[in-house]
N, C-alpha and C. Protein backbone atom coordinates (compact mmCIF):
# COMPACT_ATOMS: atom_id res chain seq x y z
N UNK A 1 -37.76 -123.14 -53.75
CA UNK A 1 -38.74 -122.41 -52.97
C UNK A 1 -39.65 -123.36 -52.21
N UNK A 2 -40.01 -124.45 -52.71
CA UNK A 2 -41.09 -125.36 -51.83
C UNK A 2 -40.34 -126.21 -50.71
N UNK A 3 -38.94 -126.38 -50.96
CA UNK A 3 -38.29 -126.78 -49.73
C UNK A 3 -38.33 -125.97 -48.78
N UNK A 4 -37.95 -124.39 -48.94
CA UNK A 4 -38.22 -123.13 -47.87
C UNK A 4 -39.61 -123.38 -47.28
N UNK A 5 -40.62 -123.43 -47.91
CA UNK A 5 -41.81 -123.49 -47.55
C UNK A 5 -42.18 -124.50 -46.58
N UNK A 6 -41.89 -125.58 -46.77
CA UNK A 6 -42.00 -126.45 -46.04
C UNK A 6 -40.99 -126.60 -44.90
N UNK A 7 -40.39 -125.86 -44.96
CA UNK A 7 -39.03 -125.84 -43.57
C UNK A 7 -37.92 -126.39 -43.77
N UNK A 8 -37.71 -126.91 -44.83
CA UNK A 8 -36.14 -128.08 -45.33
C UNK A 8 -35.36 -127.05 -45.56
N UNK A 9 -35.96 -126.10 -45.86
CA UNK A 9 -34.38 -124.90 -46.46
C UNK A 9 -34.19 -124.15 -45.57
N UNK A 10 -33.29 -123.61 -45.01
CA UNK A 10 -33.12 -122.41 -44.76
C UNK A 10 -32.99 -120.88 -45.58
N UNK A 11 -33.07 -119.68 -44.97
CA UNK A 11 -33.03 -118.76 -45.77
C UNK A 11 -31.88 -118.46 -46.56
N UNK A 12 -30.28 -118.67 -46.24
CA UNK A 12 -29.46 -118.83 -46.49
C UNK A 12 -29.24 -120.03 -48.24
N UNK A 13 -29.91 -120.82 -47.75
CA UNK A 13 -30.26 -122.20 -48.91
C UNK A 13 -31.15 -121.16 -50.24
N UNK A 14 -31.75 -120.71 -49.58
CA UNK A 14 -32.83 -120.06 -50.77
C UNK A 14 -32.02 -118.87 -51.62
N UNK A 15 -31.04 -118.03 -50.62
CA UNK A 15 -30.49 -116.90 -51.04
C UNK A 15 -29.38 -117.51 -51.68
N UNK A 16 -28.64 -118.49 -51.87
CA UNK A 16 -27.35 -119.25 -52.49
C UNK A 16 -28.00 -119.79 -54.00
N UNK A 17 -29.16 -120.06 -53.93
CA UNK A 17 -29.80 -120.88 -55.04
C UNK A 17 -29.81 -119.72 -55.71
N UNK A 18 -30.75 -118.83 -55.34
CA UNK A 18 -31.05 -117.49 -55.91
C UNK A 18 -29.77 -117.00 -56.63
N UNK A 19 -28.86 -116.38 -55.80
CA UNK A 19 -27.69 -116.39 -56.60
C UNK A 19 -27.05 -117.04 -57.58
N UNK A 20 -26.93 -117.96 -57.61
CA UNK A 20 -26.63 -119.40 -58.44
C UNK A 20 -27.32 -119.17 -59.52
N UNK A 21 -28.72 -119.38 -59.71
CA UNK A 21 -29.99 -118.81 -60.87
C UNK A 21 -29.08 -117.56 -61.63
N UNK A 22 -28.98 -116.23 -60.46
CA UNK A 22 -28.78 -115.24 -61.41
C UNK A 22 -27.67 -115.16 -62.37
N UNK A 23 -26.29 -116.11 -61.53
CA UNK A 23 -25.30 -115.70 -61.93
C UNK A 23 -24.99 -116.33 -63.61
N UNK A 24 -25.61 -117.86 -63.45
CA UNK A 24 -26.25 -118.67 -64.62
C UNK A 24 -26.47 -117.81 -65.54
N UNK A 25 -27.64 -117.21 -65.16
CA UNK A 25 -28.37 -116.10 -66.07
C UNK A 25 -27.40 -115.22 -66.66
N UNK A 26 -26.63 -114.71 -66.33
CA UNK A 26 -25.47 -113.79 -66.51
C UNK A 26 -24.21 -114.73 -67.54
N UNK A 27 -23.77 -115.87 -67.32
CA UNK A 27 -22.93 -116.43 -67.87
C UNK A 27 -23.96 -116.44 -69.38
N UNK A 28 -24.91 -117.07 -69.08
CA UNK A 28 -25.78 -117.06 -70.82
C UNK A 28 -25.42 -116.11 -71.37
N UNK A 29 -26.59 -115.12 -70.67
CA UNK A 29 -25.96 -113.61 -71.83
C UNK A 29 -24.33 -113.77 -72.51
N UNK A 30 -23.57 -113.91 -71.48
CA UNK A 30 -22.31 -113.72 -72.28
C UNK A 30 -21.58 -114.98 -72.91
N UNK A 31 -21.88 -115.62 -73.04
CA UNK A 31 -21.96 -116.95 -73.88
C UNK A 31 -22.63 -116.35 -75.22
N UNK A 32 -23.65 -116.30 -75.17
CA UNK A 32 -24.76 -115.33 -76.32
C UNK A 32 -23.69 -114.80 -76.99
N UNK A 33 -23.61 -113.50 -76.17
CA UNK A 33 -22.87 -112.51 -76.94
C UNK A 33 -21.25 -113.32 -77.47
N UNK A 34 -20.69 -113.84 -76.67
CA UNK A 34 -19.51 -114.37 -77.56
C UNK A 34 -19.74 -115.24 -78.44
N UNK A 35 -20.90 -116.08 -78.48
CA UNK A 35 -20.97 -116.64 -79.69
C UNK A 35 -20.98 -115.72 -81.07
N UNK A 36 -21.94 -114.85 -80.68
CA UNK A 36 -22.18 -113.43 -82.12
C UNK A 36 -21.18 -112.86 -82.36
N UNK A 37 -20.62 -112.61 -81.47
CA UNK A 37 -19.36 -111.78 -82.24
C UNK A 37 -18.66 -112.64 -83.09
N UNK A 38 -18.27 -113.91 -82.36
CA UNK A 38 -17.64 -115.17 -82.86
C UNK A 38 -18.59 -115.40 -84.73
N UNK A 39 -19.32 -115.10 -84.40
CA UNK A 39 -20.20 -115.69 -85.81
C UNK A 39 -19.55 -114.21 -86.64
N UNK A 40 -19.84 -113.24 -86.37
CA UNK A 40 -19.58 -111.89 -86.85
C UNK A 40 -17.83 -112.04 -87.48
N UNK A 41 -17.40 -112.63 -86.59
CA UNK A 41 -15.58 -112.70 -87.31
C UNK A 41 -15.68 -113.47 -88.21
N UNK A 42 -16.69 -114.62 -88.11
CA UNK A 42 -16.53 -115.76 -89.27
C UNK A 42 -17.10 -115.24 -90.49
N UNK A 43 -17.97 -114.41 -90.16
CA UNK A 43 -18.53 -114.06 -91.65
C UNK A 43 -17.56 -112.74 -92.59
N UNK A 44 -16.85 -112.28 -91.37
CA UNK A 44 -15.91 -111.07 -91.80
C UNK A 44 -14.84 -111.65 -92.51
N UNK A 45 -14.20 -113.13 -91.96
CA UNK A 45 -13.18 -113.75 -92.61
C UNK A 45 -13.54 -114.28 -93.97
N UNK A 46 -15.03 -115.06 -94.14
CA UNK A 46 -15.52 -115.71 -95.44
C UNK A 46 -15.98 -114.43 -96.39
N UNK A 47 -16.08 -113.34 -95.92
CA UNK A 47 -15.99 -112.18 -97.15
C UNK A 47 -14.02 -111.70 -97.68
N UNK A 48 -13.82 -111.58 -96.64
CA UNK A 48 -12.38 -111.74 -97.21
C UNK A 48 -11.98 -112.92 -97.82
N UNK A 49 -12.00 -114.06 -98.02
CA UNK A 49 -11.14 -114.89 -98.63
C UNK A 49 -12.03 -114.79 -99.98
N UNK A 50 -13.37 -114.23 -100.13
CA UNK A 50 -14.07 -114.05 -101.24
C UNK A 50 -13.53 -113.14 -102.46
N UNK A 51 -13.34 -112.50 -101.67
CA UNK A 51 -12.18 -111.23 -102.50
C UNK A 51 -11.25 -111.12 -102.97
């Protein structure tokens, strides 16, 4: 944003970054979530071999 501001960016530059940020944002979440489930199978398997 302070490159826009100052004139180095274009609007195009700002709207690609922007995107970039969100999509980031989006890969986390699902990173997140596949880790949990991933943890969720491991704990489902270490109760079975308990048994």
């Amino acid at each position: 944003m302070q490159r826009f501001q100052v004139n180095q960016a274009t609007i195009l530059d700002v709207k690609a970054a922007q995107s970039s940020f969100e999509s980031t944002g989006y890969q986390l979440v699902n990173l997140k979530f596949a880790a949990k489930i991933a943890e969720i199978e491991l704990k489902r398997l270490m109760y079975q071999l308990g048994n």
